[in-house]
C-alpha atoms as a PDB file:
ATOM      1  CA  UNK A   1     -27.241   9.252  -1.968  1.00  0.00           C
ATOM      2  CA  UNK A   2     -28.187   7.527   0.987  1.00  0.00           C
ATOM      3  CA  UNK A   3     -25.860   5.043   1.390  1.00  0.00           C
ATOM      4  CA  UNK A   4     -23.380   4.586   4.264  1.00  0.00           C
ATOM      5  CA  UNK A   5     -19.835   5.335   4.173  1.00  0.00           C
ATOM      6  CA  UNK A   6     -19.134   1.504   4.649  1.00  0.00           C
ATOM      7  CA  UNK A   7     -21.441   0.121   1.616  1.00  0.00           C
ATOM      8  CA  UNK A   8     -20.074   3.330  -0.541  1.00  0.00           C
ATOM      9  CA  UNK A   9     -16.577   1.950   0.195  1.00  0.00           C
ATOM     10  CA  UNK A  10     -17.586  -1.722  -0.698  1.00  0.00           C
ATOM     11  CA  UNK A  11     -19.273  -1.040  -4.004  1.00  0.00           C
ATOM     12  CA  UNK A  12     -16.123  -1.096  -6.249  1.00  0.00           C
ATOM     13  CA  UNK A  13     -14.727  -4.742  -4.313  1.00  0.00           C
ATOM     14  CA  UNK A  14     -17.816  -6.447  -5.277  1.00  0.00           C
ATOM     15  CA  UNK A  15     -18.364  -8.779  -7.850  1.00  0.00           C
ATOM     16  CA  UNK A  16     -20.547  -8.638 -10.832  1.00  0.00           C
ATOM     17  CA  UNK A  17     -22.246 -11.449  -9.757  1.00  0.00           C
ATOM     18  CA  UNK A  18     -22.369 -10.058  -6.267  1.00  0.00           C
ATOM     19  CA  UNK A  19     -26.514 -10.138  -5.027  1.00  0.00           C
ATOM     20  CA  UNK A  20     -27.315  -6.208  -4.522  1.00  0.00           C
ATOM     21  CA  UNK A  21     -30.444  -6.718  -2.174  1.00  0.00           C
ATOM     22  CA  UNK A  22     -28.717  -4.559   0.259  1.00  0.00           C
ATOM     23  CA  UNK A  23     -29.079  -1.402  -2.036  1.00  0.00           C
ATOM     24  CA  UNK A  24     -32.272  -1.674  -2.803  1.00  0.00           C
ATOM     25  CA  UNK A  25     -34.541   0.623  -1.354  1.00  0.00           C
ATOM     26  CA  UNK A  26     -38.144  -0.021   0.684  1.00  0.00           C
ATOM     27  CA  UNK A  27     -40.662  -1.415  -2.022  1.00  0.00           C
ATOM     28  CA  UNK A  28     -38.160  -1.357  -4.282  1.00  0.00           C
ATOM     29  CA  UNK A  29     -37.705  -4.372  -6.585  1.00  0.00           C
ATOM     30  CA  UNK A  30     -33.918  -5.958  -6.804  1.00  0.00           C
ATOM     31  CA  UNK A  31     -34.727  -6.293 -10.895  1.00  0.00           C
ATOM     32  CA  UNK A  32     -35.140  -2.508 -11.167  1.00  0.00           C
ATOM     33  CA  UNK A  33     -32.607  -1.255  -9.598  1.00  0.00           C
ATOM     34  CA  UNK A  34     -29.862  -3.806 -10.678  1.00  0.00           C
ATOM     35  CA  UNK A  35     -29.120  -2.330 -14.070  1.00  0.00           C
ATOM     36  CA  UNK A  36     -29.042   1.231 -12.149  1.00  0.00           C
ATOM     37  CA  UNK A  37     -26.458  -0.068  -9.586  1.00  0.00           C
ATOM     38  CA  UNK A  38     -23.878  -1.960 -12.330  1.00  0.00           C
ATOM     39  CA  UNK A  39     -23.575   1.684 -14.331  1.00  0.00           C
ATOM     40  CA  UNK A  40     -22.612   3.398 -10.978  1.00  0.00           C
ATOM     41  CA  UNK A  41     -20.293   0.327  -9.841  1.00  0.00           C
ATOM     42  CA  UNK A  42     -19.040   1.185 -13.486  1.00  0.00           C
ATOM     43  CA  UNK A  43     -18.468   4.883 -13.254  1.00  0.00           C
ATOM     44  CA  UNK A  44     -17.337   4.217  -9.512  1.00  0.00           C
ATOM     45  CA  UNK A  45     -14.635   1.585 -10.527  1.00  0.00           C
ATOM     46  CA  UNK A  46     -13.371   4.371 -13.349  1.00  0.00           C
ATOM     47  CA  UNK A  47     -12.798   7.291 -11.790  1.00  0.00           C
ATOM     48  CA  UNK A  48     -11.728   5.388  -8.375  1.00  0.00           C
ATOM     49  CA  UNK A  49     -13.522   8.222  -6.108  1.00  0.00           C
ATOM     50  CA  UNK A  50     -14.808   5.526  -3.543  1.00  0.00           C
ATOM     51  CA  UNK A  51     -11.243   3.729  -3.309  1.00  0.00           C
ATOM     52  CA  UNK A  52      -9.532   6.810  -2.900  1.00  0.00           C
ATOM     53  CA  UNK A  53     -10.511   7.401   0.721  1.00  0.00           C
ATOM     54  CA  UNK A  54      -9.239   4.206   1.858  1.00  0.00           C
ATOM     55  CA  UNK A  55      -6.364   4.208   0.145  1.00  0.00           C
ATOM     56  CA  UNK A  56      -5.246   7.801   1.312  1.00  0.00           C
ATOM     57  CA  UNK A  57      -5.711   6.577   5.121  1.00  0.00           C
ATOM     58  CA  UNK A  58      -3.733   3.182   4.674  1.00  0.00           C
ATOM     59  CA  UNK A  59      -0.737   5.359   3.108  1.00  0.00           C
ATOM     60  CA  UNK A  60      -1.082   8.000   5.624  1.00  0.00           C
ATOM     61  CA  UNK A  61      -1.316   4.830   8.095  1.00  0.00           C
ATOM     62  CA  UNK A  62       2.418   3.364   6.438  1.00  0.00           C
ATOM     63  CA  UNK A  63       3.907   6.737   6.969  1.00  0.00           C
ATOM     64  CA  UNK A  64       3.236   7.151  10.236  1.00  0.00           C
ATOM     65  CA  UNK A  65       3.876   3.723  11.240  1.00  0.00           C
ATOM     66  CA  UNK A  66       7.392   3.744   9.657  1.00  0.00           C
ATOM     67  CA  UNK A  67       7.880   7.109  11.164  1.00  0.00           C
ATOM     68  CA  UNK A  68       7.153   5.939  14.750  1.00  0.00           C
ATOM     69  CA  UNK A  69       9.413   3.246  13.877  1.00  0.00           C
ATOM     70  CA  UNK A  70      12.044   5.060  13.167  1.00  0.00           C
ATOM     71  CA  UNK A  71      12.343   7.128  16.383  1.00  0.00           C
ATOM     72  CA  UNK A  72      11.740   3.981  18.232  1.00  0.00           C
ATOM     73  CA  UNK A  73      15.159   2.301  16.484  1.00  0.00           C
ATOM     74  CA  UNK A  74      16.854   6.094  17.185  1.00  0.00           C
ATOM     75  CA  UNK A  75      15.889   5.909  21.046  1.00  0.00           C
ATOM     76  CA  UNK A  76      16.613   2.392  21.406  1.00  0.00           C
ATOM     77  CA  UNK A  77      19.875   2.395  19.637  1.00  0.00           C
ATOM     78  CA  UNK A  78      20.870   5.332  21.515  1.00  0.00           C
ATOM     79  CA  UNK A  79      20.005   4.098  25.095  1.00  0.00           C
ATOM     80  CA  UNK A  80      21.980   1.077  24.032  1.00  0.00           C
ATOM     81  CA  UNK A  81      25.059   2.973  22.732  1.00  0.00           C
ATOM     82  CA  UNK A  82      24.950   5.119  26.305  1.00  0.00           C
ATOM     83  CA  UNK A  83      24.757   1.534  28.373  1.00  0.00           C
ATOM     84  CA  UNK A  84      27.040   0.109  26.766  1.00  0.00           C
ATOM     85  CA  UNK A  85      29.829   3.393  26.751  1.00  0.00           C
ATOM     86  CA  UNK A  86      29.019   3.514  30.978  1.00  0.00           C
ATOM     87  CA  UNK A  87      29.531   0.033  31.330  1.00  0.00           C
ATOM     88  CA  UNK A  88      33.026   0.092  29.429  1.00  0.00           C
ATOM     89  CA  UNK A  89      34.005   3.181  31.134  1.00  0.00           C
END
């Protein structure tokens, strides 16, 4: 609708009370489009389609995280378990 991904993704966060001059388009007055904007934040906050994005990538972002650390703690423990069998041997 022409907004950026970034605004799209901050609409939902805001406060009601939050000053929407940044959606407002050239020559358009803030008092017109203000009712306009709460019925979208509205039907944005209820089905959750703008949060959804975000929320996919930080989970995806956990997994993988916790996945790298993982084989990290495998590797290290083994390197450790192979020092320390030489060393006794």
């Amino acid at each position: 609708m022409g907004h950026s991904s970034y605004s799209r993704l901050l609409v939902p966060f805001m406060p009601r009370s939050a000053p929407t001059c940044f959606h407002a388009g050239v020559g358009e007055a803030n008092s017109e489009r203000q009712p306009n904007i709460r019925r979208k934040r509205l039907s944005t906050l209820r089905k959750g389609s703008a949060a959804r994005p975000a929320m996919r990538d930080l989970g995806i972002l956990q997994i993988v995280s916790y996945l790298h650390a993982l084989i990290i703690h495998y590797f290290l423990a083994n390197a450790l378990a192979n020092d320390s069998l030489h060393r006794a041997g």
